[in-house]
Protein backbone atom coordinates (compact mmCIF):
# COMPACT_ATOMS: atom_id res chain seq x y z
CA UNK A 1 -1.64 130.92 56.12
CA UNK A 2 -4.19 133.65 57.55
CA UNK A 3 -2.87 137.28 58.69
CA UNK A 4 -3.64 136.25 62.06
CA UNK A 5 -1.64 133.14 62.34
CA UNK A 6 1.10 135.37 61.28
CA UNK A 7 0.74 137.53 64.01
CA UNK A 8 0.29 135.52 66.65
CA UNK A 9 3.66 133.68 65.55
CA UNK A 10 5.30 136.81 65.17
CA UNK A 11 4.03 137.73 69.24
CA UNK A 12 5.34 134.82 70.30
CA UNK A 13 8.16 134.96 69.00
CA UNK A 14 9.36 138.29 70.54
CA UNK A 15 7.95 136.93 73.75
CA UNK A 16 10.12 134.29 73.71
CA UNK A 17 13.28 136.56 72.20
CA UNK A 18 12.59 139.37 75.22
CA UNK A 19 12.49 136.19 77.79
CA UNK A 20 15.32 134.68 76.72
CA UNK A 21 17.03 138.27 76.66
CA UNK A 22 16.32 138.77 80.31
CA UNK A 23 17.67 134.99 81.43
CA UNK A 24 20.86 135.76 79.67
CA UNK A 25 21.64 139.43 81.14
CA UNK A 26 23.57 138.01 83.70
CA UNK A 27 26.27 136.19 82.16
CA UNK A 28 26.57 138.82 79.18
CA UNK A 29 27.48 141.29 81.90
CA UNK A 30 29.48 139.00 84.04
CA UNK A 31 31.46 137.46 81.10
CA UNK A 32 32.19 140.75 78.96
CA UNK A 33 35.23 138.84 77.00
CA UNK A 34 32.90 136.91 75.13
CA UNK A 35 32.99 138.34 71.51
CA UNK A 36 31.40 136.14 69.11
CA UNK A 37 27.82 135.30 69.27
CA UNK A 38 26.67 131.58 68.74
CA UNK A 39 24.10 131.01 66.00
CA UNK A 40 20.12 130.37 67.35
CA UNK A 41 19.30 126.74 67.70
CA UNK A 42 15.73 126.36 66.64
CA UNK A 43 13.57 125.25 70.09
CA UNK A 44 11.44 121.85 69.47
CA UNK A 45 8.37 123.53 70.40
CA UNK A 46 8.47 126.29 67.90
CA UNK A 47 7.04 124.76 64.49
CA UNK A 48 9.47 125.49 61.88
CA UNK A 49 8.91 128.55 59.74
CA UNK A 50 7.64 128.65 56.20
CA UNK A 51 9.95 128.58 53.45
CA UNK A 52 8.94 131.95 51.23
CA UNK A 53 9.83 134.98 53.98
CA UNK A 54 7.14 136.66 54.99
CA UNK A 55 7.30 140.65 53.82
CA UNK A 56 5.32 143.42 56.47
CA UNK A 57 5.60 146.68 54.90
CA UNK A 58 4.11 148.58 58.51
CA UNK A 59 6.59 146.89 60.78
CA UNK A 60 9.84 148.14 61.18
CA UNK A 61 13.31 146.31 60.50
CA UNK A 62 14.99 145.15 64.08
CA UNK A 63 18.80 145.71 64.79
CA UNK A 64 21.10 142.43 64.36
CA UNK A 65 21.81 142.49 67.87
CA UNK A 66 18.46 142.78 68.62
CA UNK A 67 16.91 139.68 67.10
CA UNK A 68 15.54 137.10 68.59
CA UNK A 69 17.42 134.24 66.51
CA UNK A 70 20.81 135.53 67.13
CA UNK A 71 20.72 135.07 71.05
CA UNK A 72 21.26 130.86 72.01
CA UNK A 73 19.04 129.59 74.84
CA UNK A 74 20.82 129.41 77.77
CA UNK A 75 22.32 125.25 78.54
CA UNK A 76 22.41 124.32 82.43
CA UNK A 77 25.44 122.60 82.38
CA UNK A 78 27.46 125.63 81.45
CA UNK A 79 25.90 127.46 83.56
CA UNK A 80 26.81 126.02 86.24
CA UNK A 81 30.54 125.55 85.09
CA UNK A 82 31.16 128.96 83.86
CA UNK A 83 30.79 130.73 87.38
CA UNK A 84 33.80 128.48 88.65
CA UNK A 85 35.97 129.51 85.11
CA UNK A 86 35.55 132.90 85.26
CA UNK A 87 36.63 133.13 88.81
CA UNK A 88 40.01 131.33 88.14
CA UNK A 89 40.46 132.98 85.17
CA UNK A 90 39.85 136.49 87.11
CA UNK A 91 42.08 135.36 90.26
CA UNK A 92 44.98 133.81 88.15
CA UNK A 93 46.06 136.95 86.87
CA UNK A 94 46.43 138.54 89.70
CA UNK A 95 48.70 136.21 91.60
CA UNK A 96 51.10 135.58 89.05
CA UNK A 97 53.09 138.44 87.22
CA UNK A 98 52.43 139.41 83.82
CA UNK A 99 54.26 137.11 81.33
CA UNK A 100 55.22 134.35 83.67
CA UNK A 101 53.46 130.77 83.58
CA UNK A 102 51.41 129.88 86.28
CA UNK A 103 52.54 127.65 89.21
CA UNK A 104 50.73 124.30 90.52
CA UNK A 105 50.26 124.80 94.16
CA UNK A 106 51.79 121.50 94.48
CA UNK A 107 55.48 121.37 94.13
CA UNK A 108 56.82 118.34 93.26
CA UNK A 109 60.81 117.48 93.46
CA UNK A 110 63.26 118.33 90.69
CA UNK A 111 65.32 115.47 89.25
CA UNK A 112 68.77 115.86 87.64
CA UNK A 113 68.73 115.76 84.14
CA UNK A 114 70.77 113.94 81.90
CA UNK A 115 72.18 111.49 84.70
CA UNK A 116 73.76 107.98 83.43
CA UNK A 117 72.98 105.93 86.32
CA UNK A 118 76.03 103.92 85.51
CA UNK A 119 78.72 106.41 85.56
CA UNK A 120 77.02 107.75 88.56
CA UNK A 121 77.24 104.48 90.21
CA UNK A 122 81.51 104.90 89.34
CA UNK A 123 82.21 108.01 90.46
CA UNK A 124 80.09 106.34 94.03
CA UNK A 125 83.02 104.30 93.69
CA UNK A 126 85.79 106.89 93.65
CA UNK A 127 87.84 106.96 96.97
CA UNK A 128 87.64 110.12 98.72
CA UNK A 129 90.66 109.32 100.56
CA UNK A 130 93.15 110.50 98.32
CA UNK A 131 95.93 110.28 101.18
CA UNK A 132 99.06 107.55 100.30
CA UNK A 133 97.08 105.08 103.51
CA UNK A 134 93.71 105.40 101.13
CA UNK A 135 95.07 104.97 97.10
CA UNK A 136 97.29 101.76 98.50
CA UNK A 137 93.93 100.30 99.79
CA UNK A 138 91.72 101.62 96.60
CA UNK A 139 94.64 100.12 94.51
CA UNK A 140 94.78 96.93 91.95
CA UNK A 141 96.10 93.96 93.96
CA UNK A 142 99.27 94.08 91.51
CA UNK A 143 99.82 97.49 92.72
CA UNK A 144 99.19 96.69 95.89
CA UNK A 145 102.42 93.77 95.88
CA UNK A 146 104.70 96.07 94.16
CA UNK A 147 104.03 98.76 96.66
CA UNK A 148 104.42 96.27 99.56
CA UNK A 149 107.86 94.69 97.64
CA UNK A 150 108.69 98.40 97.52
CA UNK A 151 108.56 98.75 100.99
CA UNK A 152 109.91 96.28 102.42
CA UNK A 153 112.80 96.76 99.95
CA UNK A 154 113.24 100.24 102.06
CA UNK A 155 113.39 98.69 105.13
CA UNK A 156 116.08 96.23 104.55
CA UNK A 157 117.72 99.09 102.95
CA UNK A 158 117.58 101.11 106.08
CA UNK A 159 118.28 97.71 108.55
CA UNK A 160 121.17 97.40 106.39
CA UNK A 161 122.41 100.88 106.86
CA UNK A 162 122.00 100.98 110.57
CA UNK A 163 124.07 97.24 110.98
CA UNK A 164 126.73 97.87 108.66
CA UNK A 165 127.15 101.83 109.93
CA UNK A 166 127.48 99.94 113.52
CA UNK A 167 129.53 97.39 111.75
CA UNK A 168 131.89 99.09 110.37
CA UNK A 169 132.63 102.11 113.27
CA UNK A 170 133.86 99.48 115.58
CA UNK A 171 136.17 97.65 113.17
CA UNK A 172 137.69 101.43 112.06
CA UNK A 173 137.83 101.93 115.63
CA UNK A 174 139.94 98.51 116.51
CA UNK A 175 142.35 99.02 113.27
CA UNK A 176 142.84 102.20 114.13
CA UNK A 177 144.24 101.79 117.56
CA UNK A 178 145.88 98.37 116.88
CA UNK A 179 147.75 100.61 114.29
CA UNK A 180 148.83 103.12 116.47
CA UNK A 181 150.29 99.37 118.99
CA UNK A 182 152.11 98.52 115.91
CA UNK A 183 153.49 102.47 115.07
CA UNK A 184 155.10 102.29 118.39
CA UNK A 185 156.45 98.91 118.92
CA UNK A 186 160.09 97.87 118.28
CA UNK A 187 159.97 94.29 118.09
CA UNK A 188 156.97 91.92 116.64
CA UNK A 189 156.93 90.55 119.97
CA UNK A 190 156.47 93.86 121.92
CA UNK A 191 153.22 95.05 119.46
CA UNK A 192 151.85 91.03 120.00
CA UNK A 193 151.70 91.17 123.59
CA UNK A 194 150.22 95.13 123.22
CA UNK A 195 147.24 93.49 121.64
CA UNK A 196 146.85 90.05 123.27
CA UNK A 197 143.50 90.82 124.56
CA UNK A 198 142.11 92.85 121.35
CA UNK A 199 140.31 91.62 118.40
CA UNK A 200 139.99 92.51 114.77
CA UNK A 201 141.83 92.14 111.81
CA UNK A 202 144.81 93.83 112.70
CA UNK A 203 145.37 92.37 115.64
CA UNK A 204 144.74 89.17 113.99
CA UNK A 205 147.72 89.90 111.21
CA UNK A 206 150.07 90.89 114.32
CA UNK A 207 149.28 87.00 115.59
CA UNK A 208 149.90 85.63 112.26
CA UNK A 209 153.31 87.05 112.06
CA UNK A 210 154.72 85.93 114.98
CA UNK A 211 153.09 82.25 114.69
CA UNK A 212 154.93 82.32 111.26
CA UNK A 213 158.12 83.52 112.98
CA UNK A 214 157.85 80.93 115.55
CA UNK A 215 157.27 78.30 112.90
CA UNK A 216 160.69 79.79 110.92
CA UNK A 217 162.67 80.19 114.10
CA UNK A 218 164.28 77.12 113.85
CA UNK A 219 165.76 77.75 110.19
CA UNK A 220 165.84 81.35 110.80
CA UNK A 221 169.56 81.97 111.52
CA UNK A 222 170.71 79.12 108.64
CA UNK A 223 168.44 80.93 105.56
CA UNK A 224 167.86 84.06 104.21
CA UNK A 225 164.82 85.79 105.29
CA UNK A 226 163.20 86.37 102.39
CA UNK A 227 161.47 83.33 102.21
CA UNK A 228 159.77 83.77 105.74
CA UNK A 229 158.76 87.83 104.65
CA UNK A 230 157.19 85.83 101.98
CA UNK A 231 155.01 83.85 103.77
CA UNK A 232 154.10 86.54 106.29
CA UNK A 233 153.06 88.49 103.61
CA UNK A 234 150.86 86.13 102.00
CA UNK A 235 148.91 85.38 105.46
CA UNK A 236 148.52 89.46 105.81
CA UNK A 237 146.92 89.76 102.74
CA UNK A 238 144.70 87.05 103.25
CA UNK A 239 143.70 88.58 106.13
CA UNK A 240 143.15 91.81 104.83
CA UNK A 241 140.73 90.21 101.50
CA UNK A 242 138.80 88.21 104.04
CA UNK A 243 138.01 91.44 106.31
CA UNK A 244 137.35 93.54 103.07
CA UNK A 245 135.08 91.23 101.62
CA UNK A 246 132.98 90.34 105.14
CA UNK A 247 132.93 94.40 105.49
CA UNK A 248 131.05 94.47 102.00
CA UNK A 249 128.68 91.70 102.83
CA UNK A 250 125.47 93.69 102.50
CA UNK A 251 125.83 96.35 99.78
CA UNK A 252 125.55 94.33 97.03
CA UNK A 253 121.82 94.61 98.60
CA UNK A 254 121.87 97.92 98.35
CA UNK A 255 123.13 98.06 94.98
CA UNK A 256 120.61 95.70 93.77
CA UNK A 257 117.45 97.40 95.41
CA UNK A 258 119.13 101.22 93.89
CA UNK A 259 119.29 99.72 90.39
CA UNK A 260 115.99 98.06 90.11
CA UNK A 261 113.72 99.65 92.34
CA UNK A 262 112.49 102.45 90.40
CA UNK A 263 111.76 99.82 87.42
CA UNK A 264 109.99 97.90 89.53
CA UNK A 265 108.25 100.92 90.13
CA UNK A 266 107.72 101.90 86.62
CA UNK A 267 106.01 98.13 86.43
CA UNK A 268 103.37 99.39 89.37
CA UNK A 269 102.85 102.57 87.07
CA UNK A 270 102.18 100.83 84.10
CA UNK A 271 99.92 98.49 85.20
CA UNK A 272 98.26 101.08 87.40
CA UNK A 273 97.68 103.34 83.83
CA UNK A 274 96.30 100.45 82.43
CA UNK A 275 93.75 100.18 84.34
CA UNK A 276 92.40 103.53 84.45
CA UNK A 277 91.97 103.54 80.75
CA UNK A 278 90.23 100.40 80.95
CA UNK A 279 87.73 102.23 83.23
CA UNK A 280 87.61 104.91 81.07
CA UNK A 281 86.10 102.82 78.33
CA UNK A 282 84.37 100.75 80.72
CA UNK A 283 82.54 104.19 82.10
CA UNK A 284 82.53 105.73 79.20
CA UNK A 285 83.57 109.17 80.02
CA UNK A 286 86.80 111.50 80.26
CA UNK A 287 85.95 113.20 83.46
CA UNK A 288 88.95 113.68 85.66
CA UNK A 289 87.34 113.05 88.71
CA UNK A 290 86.98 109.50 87.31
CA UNK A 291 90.42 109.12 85.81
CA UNK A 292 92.64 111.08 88.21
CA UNK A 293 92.11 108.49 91.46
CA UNK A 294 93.51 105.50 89.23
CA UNK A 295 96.33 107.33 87.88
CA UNK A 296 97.28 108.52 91.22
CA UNK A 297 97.66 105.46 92.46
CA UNK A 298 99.70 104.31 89.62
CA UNK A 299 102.16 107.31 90.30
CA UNK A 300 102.48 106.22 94.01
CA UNK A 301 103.82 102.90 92.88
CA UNK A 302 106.39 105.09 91.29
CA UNK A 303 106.96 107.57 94.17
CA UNK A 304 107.46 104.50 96.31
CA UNK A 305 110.41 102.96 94.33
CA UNK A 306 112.52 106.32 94.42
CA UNK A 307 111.73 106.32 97.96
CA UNK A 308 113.18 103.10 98.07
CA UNK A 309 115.86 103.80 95.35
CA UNK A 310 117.33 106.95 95.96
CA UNK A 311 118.69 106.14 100.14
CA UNK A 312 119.86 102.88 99.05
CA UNK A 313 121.80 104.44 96.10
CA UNK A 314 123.04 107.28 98.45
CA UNK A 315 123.78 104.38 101.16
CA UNK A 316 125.85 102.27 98.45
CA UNK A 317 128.12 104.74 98.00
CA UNK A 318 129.02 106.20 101.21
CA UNK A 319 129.40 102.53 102.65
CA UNK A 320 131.98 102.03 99.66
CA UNK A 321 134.04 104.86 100.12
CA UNK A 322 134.19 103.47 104.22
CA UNK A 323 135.04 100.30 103.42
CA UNK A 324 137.96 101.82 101.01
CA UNK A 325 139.07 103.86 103.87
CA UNK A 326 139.05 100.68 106.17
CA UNK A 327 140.76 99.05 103.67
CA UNK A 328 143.61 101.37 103.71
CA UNK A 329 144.01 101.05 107.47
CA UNK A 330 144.48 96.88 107.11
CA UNK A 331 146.63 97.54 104.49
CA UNK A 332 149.00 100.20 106.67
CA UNK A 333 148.50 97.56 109.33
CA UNK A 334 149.95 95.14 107.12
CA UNK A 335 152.77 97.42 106.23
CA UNK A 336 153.49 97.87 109.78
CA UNK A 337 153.96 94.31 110.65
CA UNK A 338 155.82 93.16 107.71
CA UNK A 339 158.35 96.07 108.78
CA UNK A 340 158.10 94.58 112.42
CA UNK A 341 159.12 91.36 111.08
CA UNK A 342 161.74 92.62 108.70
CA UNK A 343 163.31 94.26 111.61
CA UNK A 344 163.22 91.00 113.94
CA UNK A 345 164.71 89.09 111.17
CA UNK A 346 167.86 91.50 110.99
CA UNK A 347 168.32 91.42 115.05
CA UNK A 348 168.29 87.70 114.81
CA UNK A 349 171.29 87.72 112.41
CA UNK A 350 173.58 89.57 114.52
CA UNK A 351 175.51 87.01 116.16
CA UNK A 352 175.53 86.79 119.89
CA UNK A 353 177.93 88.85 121.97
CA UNK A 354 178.32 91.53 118.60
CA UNK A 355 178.04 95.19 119.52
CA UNK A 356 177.58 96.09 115.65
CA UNK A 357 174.38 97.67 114.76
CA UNK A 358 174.25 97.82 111.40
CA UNK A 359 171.41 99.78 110.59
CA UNK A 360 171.47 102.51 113.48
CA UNK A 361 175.74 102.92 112.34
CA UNK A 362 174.85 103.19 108.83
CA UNK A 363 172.36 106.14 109.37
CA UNK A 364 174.95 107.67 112.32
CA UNK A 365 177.51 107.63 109.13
C-alpha cells in the first residue's frame, strides 16, 4: 500500500472520529453517570484495516480518550429512549425520600394476609347476641329441650307454690278457729251446732263424733264407754291422715324437680361441651371467640336448672314445716273432741234426778 493511501485513510478517519465526536456531545453532557465506554463497532463502509500496524515516526501518539475507535456511533433507537429514562430517573429522586422504595401512582387495595376462608366463614357464624334470649336460639336442639323442660319445670314449681300457699292459709285459718269452737264448748253438742255452717277438717271430726255418739246412744247407759272413745278416735284420726296427706299433694313435685333438676342440667352442659369441641376440631383453631359462644350456652343449660332447683328446694321445705304445723292443729282438734266426748259420756251416766257431780266435787275436795 502507497504512502498516500495511507494518508488519505488516516484523514478520513479523524473526519469521521471528530464527526462522530460532535453528534455525541449531547448525551455525554446530558448523561454524566455513564462511566464505562463501549468498545468501537467497525462501520460497513470503512474497509477493514491491514493486519501489520502501520508505524509514523512524525505523527504524534493521540490520548485514549481521544481516539476515534473508542467512541460507538450513536443507535437511533436509544436515542430516542434515553431522553424519557433520564428524566424519570432525575424526577424519581426527588419525590420520594432517600432510602424509601418508590410508590406506583396507582394504589391498589390491601388484602388480609394469612386468612383461612373457612374459619372465617365460622366465626361469620358466631352469635353476637350473647344475651340468655340469643344463646337459647344459637343453641343445639338438645339444649334447646332441656332448657325448655327446665323451664317449664320452674313454672309448675312456682304454680305450685302460689296454690298450695293459698291452699293451705285457708285450711290453718278454718282449724284454727274451729279449735278455738271446741276450746270453749262444754258439751259435744254445744261445739257441733258452733260449727254447723263451717267446713274443714275440724269441723268435720266435731260431726263425726256426735254421729258416732248418736249411733252409741242407745247402748250408751248399759256399756262402758270405752268402746265408743274407741271408735271416735279411730274416725278422728282418719280424718286427720286424709287432710295431711291431701295438704301434701303437690310437694312430692317439688321434691322431685329440687333433686333432679340441676342433673338434668348437668345433661344440657355436657352435651353443650361436646359440641364445642367438636367445632373446635371441625374449625381447626383454639380461638376463644370461637369456643366461648358454645360453651356459654352449655353453662346456661346449667344456670337454668339451679334456677329451677334451688326455689323448689327452698319451697319443699317451708311447705313441710306448714303442713307439720297444720298437722298439729288437727291433731289438738282431735284432742279437743275426744275430751268433748269423754265428758258427754260421764254426764250421761249420772242417773236422772242425781245432784252428784263427780268430777267438779272431787276437784272442790
Amino acid at each position: 500500500m502507497s504512502l498516500a493511501t495511507t494518508v488519505t485513510l488516516l484523514v478520513g478517519l479523524s473526519a469521521g472520529a471528530v464527526f462522530a465526536q460532535t453528534a455525541s456531545e449531547p448525551q455525554i453532557q446530558s448523561a454524566p453517570q455513564a462511566e464505562t465506554v463501549q468498545p468501537a463497532q467497525p462501520s460497513p463502509q470503512t474497509p477493514a484495516a491491514p493486519d501489520a500496524p502501520v508505524v509514523q515516526p512524525n505523527q504524534p501518539s493521540m490520548p485514549a480518550q481521544e481516539r476515534p475507535a473508542a467512541v460507538a456511533p450513536a443507535q437511533p433507537q436509544n436515542n430516542e429512549a434515553a431522553p424519557a429514562e433520564r428524566a424519570q430517573s432525575s424526577v424519581a429522586p426527588a419525590l420520594t425520600p432517600e432510602g424509601a422504595a418508590p410508590t406506583n401512582e396507582v394504589s391498589t387495595p390491601v388484602e388480609p394476609v394469612g386468612v383461612d376462608p373457612a374459619s372465617a366463614e365460622h366465626r361469620a357464624d358466631i352469635p353476637h347476641n350473647l344475651s340468655p334470649w340469643g344463646m337459647f336460639m344459637a343453641a343445639d336442639w338438645v339444649v334447646k329441650g332441656v332448657m325448655i323442660g327446665l323451664a317449664f319445670a320452674s313454672l309448675v314449681t312456682w304454680t305450685v307454690w302460689v296454690a298450695k300457699s293459698v291452699e293451705l292459709a285457708g285450711a290453718r285459718v278454718r282449724a284454727g278457729a274451729t279449735l278455738k269452737v271446741i276450746r270453749k264448748a262444754k258439751t259435744l253438742n254445744e261445739a257441733t251446732e258452733a260449727v254447723e255452717k263451717k267446713g274443714g277438717p275440724a269441723a268435720l271430726m266435731l260431726r263425726m263424733a256426735t254421729h258416732e255418739m248418736q249411733l252409741s246412744d242407745a247402748v250408751v247407759e248399759h256399756i262402758d264407754g270405752g268402746g265408743i272413745k274407741e271408735r271416735v278416735s279411730s274416725a278422728l284420726s282418719r280424718i286427720e291422715t286424709h287432710a295431711g296427706r291431701r295438704m301434701s299433694r303437690g310437694t312430692g313435685v317439688l321434691a322431685t324437680i329440687g333433686s333432679t333438676a340441676p342433673f338434668v342440667g348437668l345433661f344440657g352442659t355436657v352435651w353443650g361441651i361436646m359440641n364445642s369441641f367438636i367445632s373446635i376440631s371441625e374449625s381447626q383453631t383454639t380461638n376463644l371467640a370461637v369456643v366461648a359462644p358454645g360453651i356459654a350456652e352449655a353453662l346456661l343449660a346449667t344456670a337454668i336448672g339451679l334456677v329451677a332447683a334451688i326455689p323448689a328446694v327452698v319451697i319443699y321445705n317451708v311447705f313441710a314445716r306448714s303442713i307439720t304445723g297444720y298437722r298439729h292443729l288437727l291433731a289438738d282438734a282431735a284432742a279437743g273432741v275426744e275430751r268433748l266426748v269423754s265428758r258427754d259420756l260421764d254426764f250421761r251416766r249420772i242417773p236422772p234426778g242425781s245432784t252428784s257431780k263427780p268430777a267438779v266435787s272431787l276437784v272442790g275436795r
